[in-house]
Protein backbone atom coordinates (compact mmCIF):
# COMPACT_ATOMS: atom_id res chain seq x y z
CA UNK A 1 -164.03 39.60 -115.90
CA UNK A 2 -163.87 41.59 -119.49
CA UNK A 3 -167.06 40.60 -121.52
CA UNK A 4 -167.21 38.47 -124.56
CA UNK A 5 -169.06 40.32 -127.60
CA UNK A 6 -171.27 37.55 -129.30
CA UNK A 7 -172.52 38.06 -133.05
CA UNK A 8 -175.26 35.70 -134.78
CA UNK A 9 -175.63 35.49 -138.22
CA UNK A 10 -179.01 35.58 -140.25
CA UNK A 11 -179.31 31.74 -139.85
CA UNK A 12 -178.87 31.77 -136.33
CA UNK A 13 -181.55 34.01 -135.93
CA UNK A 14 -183.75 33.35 -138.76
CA UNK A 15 -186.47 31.84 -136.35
CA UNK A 16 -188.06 30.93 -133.10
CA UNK A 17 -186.89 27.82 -132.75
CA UNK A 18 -183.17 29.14 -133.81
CA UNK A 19 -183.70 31.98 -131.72
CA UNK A 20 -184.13 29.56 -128.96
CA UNK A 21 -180.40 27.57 -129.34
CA UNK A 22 -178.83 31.53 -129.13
CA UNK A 23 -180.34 31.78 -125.90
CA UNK A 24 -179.20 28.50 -124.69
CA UNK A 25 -175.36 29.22 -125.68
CA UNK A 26 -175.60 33.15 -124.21
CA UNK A 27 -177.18 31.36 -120.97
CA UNK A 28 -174.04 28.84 -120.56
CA UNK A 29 -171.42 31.62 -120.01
CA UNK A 30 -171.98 34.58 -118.19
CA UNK A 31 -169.55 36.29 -119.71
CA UNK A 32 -171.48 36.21 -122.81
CA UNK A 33 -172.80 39.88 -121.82
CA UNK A 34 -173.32 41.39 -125.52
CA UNK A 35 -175.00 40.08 -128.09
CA UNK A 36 -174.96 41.57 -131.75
CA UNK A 37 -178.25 40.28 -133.62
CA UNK A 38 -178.12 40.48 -137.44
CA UNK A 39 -181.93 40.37 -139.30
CA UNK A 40 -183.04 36.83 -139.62
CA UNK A 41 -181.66 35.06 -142.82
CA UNK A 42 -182.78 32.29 -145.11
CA UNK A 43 -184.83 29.18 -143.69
CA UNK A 44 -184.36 27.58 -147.05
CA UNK A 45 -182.63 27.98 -150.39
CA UNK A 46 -186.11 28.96 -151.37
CA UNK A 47 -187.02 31.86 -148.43
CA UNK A 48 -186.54 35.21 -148.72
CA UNK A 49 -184.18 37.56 -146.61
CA UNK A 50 -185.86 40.14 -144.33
CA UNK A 51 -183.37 42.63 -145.80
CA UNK A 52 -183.78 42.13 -149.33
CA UNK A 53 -187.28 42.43 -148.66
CA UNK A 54 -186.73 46.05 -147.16
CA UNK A 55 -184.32 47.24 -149.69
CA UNK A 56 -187.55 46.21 -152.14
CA UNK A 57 -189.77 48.12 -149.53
CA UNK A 58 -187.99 51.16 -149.84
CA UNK A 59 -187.32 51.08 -154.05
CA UNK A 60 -191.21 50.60 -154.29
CA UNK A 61 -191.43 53.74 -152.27
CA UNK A 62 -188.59 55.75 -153.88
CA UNK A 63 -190.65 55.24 -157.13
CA UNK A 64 -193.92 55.76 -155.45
CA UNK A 65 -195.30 52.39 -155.66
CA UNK A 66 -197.27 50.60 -153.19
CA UNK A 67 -195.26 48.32 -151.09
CA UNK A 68 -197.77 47.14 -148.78
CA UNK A 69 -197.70 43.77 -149.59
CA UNK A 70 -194.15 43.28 -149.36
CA UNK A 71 -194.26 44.89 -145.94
CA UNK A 72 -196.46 42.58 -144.68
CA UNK A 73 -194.27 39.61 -145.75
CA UNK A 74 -191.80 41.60 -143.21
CA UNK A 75 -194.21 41.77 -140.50
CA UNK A 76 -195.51 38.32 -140.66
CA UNK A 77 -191.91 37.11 -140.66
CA UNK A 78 -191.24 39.27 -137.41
CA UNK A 79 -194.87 38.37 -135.58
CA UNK A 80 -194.22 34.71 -136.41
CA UNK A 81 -191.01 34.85 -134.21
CA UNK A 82 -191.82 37.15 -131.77
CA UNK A 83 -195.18 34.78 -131.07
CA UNK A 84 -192.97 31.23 -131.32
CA UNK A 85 -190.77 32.50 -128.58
CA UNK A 86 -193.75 34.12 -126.21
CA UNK A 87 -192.65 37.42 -126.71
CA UNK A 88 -193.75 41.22 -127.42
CA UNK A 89 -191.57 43.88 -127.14
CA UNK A 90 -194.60 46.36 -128.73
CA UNK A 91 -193.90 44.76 -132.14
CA UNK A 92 -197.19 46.14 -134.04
CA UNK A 93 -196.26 50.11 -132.74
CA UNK A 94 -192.52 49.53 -134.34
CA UNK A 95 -193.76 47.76 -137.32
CA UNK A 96 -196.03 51.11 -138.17
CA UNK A 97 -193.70 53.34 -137.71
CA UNK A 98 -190.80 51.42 -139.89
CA UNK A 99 -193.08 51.31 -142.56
CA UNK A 100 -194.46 54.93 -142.30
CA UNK A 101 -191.19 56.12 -142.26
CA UNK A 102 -189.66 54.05 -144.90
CA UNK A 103 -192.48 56.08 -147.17
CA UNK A 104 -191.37 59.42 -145.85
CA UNK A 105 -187.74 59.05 -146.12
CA UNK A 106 -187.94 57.65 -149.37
CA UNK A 107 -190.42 59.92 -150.81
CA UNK A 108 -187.98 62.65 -149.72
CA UNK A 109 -185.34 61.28 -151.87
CA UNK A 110 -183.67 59.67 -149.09
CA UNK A 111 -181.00 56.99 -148.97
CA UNK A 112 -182.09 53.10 -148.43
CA UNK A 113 -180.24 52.69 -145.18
CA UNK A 114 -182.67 53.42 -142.30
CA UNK A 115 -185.02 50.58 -144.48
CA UNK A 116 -182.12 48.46 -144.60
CA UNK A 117 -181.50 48.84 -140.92
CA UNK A 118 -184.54 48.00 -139.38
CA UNK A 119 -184.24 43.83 -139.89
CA UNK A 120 -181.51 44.28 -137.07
CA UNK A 121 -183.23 46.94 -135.35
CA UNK A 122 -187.07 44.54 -135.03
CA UNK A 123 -185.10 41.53 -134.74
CA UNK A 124 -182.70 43.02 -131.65
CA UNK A 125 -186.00 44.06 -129.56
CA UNK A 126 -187.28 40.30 -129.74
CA UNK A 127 -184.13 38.77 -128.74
CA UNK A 128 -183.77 41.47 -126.20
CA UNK A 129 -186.91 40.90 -124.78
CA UNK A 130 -186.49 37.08 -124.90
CA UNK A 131 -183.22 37.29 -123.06
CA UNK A 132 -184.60 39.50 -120.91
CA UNK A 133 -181.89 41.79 -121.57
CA UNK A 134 -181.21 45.69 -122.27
CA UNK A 135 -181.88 46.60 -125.85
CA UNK A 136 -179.52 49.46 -126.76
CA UNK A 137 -180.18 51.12 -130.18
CA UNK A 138 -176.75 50.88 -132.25
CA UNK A 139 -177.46 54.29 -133.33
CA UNK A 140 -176.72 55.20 -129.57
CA UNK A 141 -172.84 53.79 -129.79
CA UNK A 142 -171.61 53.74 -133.44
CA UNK A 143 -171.21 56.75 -135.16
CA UNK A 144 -170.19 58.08 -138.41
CA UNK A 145 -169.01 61.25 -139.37
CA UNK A 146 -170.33 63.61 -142.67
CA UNK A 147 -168.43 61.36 -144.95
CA UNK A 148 -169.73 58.37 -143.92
CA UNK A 149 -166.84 57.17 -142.00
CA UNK A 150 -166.87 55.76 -138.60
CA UNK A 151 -166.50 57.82 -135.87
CA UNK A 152 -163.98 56.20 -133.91
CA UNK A 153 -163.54 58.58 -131.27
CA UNK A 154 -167.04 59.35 -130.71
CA UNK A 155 -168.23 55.53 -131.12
CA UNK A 156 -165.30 53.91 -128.57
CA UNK A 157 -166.01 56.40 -126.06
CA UNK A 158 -169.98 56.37 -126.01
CA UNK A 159 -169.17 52.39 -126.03
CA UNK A 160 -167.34 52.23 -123.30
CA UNK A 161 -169.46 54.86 -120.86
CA UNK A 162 -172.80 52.64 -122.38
CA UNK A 163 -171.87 49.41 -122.00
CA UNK A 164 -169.53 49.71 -118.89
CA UNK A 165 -170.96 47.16 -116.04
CA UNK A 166 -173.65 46.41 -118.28
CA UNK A 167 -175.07 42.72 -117.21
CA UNK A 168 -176.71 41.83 -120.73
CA UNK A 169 -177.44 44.01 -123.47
CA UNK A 170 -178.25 43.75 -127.10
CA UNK A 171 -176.89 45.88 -129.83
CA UNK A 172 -178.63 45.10 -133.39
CA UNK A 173 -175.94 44.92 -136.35
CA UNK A 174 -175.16 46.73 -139.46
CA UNK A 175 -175.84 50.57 -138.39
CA UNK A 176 -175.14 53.34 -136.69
CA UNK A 177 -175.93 57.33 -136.86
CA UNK A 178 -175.13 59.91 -138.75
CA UNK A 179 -174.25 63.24 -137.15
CA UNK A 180 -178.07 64.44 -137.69
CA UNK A 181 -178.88 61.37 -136.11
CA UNK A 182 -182.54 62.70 -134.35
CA UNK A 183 -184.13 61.69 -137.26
CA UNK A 184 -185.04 58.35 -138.74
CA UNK A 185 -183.06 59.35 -142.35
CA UNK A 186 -179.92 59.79 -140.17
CA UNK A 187 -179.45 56.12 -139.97
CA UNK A 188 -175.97 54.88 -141.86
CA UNK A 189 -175.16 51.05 -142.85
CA UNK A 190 -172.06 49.56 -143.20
CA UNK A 191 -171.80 47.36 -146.54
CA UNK A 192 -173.66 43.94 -146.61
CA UNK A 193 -172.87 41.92 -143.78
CA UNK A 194 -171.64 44.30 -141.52
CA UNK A 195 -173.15 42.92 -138.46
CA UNK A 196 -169.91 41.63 -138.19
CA UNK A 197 -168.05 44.95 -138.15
CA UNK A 198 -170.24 45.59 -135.37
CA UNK A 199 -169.33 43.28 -133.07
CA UNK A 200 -165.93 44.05 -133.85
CA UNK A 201 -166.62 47.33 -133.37
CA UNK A 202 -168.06 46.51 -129.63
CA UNK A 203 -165.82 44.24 -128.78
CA UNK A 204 -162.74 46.90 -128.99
CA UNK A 205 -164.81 49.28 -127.17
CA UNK A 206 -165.79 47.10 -124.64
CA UNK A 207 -162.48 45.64 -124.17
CA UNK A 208 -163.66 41.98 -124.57
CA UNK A 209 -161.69 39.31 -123.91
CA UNK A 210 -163.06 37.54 -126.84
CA UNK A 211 -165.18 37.99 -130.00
CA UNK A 212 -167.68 34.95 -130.88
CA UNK A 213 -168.84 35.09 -134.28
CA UNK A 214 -171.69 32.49 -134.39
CA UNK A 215 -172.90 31.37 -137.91
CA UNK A 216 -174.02 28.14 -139.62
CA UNK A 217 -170.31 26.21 -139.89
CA UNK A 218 -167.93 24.88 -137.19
CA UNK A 219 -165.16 27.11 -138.60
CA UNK A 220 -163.35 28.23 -141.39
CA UNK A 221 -162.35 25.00 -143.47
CA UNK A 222 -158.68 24.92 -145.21
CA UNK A 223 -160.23 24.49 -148.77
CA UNK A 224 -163.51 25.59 -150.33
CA UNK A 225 -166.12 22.27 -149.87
CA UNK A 226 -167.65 22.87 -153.23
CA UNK A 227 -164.15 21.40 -154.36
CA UNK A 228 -162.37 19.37 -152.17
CA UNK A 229 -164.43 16.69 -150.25
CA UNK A 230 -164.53 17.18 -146.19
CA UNK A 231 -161.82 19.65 -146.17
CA UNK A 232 -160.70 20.04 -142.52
CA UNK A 233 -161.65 22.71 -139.90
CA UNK A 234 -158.71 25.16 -139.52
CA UNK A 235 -158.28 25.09 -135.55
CA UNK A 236 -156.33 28.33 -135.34
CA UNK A 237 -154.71 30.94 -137.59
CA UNK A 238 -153.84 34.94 -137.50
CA UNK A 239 -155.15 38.01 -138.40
CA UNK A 240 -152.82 38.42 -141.32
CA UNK A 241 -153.42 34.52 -142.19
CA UNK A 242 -157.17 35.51 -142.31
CA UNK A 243 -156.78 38.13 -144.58
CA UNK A 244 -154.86 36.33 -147.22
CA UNK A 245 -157.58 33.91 -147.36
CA UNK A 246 -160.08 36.34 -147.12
CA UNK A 247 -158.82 38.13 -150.24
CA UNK A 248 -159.03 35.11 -152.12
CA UNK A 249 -162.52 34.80 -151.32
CA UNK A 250 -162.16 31.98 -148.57
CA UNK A 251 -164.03 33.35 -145.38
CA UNK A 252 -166.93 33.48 -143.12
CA UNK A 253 -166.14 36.61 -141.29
CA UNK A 254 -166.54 40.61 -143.40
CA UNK A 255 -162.92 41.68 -144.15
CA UNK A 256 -163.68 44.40 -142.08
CA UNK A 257 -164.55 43.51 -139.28
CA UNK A 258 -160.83 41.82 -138.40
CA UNK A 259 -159.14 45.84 -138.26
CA UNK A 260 -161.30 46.85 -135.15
CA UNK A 261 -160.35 43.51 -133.11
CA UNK A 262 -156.46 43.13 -134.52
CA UNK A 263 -155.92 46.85 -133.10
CA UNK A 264 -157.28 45.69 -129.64
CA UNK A 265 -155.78 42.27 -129.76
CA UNK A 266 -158.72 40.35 -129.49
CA UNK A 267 -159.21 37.02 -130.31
CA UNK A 268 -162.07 36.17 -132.59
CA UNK A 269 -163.84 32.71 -132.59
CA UNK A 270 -165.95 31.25 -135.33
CA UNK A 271 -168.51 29.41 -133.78
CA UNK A 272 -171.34 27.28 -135.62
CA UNK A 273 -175.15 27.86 -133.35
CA UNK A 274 -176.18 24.81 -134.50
CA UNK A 275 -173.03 22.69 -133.14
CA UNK A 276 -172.01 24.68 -130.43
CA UNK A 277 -169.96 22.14 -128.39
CA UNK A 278 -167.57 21.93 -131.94
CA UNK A 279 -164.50 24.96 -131.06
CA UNK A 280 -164.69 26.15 -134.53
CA UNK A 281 -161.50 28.71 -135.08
CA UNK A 282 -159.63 30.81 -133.32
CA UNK A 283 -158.56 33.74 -134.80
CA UNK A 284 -155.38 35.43 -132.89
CA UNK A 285 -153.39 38.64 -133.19
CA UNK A 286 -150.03 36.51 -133.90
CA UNK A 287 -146.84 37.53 -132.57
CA UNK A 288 -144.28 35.80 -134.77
CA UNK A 289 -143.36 33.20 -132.23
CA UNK A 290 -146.06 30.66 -133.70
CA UNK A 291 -144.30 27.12 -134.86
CA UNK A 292 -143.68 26.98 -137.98
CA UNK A 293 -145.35 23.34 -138.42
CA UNK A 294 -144.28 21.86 -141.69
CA UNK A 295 -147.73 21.74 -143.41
CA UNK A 296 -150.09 24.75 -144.01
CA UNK A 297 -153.02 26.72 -142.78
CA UNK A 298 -155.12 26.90 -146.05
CA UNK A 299 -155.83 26.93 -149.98
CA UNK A 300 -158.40 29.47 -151.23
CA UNK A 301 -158.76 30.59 -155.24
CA UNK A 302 -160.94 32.84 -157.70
CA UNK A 303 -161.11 32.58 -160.90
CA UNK A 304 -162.00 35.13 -163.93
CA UNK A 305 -157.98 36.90 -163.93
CA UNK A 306 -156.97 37.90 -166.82
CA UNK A 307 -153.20 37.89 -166.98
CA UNK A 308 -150.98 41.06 -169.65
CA UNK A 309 -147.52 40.08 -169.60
CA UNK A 310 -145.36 43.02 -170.88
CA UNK A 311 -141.62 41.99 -171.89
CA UNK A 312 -139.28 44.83 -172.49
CA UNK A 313 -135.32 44.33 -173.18
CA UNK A 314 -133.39 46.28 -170.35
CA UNK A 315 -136.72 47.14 -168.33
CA UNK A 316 -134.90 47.04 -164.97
CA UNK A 317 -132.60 49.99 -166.07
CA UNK A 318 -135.68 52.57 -167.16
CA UNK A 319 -136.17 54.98 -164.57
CA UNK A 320 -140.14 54.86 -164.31
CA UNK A 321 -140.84 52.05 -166.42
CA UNK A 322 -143.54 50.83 -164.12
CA UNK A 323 -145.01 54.42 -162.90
CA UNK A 324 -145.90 53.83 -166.78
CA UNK A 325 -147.38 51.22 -167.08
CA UNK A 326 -149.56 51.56 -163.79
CA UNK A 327 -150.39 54.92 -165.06
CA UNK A 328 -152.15 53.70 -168.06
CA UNK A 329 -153.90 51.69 -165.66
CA UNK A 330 -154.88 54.16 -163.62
CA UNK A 331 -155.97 56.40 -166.88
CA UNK A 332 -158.35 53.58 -167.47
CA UNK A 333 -159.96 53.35 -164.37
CA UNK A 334 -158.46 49.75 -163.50
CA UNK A 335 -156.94 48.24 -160.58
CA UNK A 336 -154.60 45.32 -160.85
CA UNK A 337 -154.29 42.67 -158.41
CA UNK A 338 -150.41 41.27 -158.55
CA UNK A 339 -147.60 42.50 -160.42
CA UNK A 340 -144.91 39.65 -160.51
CA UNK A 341 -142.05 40.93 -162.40
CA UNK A 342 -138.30 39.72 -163.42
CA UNK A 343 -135.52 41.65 -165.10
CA UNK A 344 -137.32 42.08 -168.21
CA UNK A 345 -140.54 41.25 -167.95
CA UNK A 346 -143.79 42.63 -165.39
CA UNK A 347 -147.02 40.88 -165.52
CA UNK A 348 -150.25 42.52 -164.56
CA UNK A 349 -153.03 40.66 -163.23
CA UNK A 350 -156.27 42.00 -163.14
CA UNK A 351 -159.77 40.52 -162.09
CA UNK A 352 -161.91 40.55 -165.24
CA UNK A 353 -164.62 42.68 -163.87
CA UNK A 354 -161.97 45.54 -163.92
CA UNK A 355 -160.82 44.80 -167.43
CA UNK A 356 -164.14 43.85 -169.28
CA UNK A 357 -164.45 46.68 -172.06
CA UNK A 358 -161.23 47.84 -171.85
CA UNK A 359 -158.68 45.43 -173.02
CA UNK A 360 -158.22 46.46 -175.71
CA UNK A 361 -157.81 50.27 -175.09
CA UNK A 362 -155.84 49.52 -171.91
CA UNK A 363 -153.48 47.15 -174.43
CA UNK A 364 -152.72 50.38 -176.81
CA UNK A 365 -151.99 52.45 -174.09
CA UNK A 366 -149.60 50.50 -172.64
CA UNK A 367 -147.51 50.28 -176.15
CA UNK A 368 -147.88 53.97 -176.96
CA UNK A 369 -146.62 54.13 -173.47
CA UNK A 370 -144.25 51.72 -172.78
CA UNK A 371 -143.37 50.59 -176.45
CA UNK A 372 -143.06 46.69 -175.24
CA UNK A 373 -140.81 44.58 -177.55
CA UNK A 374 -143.91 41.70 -176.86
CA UNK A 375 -147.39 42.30 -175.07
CA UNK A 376 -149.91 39.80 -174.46
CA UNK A 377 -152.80 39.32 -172.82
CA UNK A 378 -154.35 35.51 -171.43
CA UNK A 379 -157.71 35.58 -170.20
CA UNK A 380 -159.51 33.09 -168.16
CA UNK A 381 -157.17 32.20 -165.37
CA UNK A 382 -157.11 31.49 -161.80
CA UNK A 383 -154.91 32.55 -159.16
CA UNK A 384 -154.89 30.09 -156.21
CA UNK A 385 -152.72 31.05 -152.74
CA UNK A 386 -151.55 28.48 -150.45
CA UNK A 387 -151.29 30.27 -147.45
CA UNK A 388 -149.36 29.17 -143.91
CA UNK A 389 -147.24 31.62 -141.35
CA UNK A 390 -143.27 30.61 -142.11
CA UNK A 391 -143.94 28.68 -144.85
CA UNK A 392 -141.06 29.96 -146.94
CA UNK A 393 -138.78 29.01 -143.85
CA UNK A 394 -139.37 25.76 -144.43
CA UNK A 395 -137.01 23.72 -146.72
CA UNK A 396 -139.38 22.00 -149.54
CA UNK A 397 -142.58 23.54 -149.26
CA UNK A 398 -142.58 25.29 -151.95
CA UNK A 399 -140.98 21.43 -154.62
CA UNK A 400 -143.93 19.99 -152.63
CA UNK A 401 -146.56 22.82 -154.13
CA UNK A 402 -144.90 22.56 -157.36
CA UNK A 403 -144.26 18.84 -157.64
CA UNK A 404 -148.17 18.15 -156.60
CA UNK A 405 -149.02 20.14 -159.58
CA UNK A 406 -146.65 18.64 -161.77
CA UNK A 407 -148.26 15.40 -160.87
CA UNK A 408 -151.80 16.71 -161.48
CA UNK A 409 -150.45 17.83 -165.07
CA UNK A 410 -151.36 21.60 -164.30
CA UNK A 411 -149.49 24.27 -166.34
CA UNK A 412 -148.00 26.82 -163.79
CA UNK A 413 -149.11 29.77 -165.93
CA UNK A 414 -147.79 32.44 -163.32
CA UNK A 415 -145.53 32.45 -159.68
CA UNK A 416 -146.44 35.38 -157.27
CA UNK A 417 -144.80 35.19 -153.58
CA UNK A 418 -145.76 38.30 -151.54
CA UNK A 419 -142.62 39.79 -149.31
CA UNK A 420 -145.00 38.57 -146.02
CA UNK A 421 -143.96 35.38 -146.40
CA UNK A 422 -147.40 33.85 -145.85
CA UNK A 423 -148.45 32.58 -148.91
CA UNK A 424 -146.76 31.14 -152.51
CA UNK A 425 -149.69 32.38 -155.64
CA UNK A 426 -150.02 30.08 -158.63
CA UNK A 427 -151.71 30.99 -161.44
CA UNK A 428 -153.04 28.57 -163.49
CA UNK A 429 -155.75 28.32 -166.35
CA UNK A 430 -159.17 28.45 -165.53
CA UNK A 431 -160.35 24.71 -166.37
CA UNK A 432 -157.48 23.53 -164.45
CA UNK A 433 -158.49 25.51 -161.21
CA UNK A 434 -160.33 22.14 -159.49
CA UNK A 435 -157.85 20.14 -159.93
CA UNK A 436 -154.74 22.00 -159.30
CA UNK A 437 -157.23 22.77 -155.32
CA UNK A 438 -157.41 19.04 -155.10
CA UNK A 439 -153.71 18.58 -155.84
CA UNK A 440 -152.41 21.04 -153.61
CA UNK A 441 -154.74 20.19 -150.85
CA UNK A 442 -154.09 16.34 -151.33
CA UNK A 443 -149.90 17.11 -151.02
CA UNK A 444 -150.49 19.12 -148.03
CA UNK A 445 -153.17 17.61 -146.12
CA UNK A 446 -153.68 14.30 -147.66
């Protein structure tokens, strides 16, 4: 049987006692033959994370500070669990030489990510110990090249050798080597929360047949919670589904960490640790023959756009009109988000952090460039996507979006549907965002 790769979160590792469920759910399929520990999140709103402790760790250092007592926060948080599961996989030796070499590295004007690394690495030789399983460094299997990207060849092959037969073994999350990778400085991160990307990683090297990414909720929900009440569990959508959510900010899963497992084919579920007999979502490669089911898969919007809609007579017949206006964009150092456009108009929407500082300036640029019979600019919108595979196929899906918001009295400020045909983009003004989620989701899902 191909292996499943299983990933925990920081809250399903954050203790003994949650350290203790993991074991329980890796123990109830034997298939369940890698685990991917990330370093042990918050136990409250109020506690601390063990890697935003070591980022401090090493920043005291880089400045030559003393960081002692921040350290010892670390430790404590690492001999607590390793003590309230019966377990000592020669914590105090590790703990000394993290924090010597956290000193040296930094000291040496090194980077932060060997500090960063080592909640996964402390927490993975606990777990390892406690599952009695092998603990295999991640610097071992991933790999990154000069630049700092992954090593695919490399990192699939050493995988694959590694982990081949292997009855249990865990793999801590978020790093892997650089080429100098004999020393502790070698050490490379991907960005915040890249645990996941390393299960995904592992599971296309590994061939699994499934990736379980175990956090603290059942699943991905079809709207965000903070806004609509008991929104419902999305049972299963696809990779390309995922990532249209996942742009607008509606996931549980790095955006990375879906190109490793889509190129394999491999299923990913979203499991919840705490509720572990709930089948969260399945997230599936899609092949086009899905139903198409007459409702959708989910709403997810961001707010802080800020919309410049540039009307020019006879746009449509100027050769280069909009390698223009994106240049000026480009000149300024901004990206833009959508570009909905008609026969004489284009609309540019850009996420405020881009924009903040240089409206103005980006403004006058586009009329020296472009010489726009009208330009204007609307801050504070929202752009919310209603996403679902063949929705566009369907006759009336996209009256019912509309007519819910008609109903709702919200002001369609903007229309954006992509050419993948998996989502319809409203944009609407920012104090209407709440209710125009409620509407939508109401219409849809009732």
């Amino acid at each position: 049987m191909q292996p499943k790769v299983s990933k925990f979160g920081g809250t399903s590792v954050a203790d003994a006692d949650m350290i203790r469920k993991v074991k329980a759910i890796v123990d109830a399929d034997a298939d369940r033959r890698i685990v991917v520990p990330s370093a042990p999140g918050k136990r409250s709103k109020e506690d601390q994370k063990v890697t935003d402790l070591l980022y401090l760790c090493h920043e005291h250092a880089r400045q030559k500070l003393p960081f002692d007592e921040v350290f010892t926060l670390i430790a404590q948080r690492y001999k607590d669990i390793a003590a309230g599961l019966g377990v000592d996989p020669g914590l105090n030796r590790h703990l000394n030489t993290v924090q010597e070499s956290i000193a040296r590295i930094a000291s040496a004007g090194g980077g932060s990510d060997y500090a960063a690394s080592r909640g996964e690495f402390l927490n993975g030789l606990i777990i390892a110990e406690f599952l009695e399983a092998e603990f295999i460094d991640a610097a071992e299997l991933i790999f990154f090249d000069e630049r700092g990207r992954l090593d695919e060849d490399k990192t699939y092959r050493e995988i694959g050798e590694r982990l081949k037969g292997v009855k249990r073994a865990v793999v801590p999350g978020f790093y892997g080597s650089l080429p100098d990778g004999e020393t502790p400085g070698a050490i490379k991160t991907f960005s915040r929360g890249g645990s996941d990307i390393t299960g995904a990683v592992l599971a296309r090297g590994v061939g699994a047949s499934l990736y379980e990414n175990w956090t603290d909720v059942s699943g991905l929900l079809m709207a965000d919670p903070r806004v609509v009440d008991n929104p419902k569990t999305i049972a299963e959508l696809t990779y390309r589904e995922l990532r249209e959510l996942a742009y607008m900010g509606a996931t549980v899963l790095h955006d990375e960490a879906i190109f490793p497992v889509r190129h394999a084919g491999i299923p990913v579920n979203i499991r919840n640790t705490n509720r572990p007999e709930d089948a969260g979502t399945m997230i599936v490669p899609g092949n086009g023959s899905e139903k198409h089911t007459g409702t959708i898969t989910g709403i997810a919007g961001r707010k802080d756009f800020t919309v410049i809609a540039i009307e020019k007579a006879m746009m449509n017949a100027q050769i280069g009109f909009g390698r223009r206006v994106l240049s000026v964009l480009e000149d300024h150092g901004v990206s833009f988000e959508h570009l909905p456009s008609g026969i004489d108009t284009m609309s540019l929407v850009v996420a405020d952090g881009q924009i903040d500082g240089k409206l103005d300036e980006v403004l006058e640029g586009l009329r020296v460039e472009v010489h726009p019979d009208s330009l204007e600019a609307t801050p504070q919108m929202a752009l919310i996507a209603t996403v679902g595979r063949g929705m566009t196929h369907i006759p009336g899906m996209a009256a019912k979006l509309f007519g819910a918001l008609s109903q709702a009295d919200v002001n369609i400020r903007m229309i954006d549907q992509g050419s993948s045909e998996l989502n319809i983009i409203v944009g609407v003004h920012a104090e209407d965002f709440e209710t125009a989620m409620r509407a939508i989701y109401k219409v849809f899902v009732g």
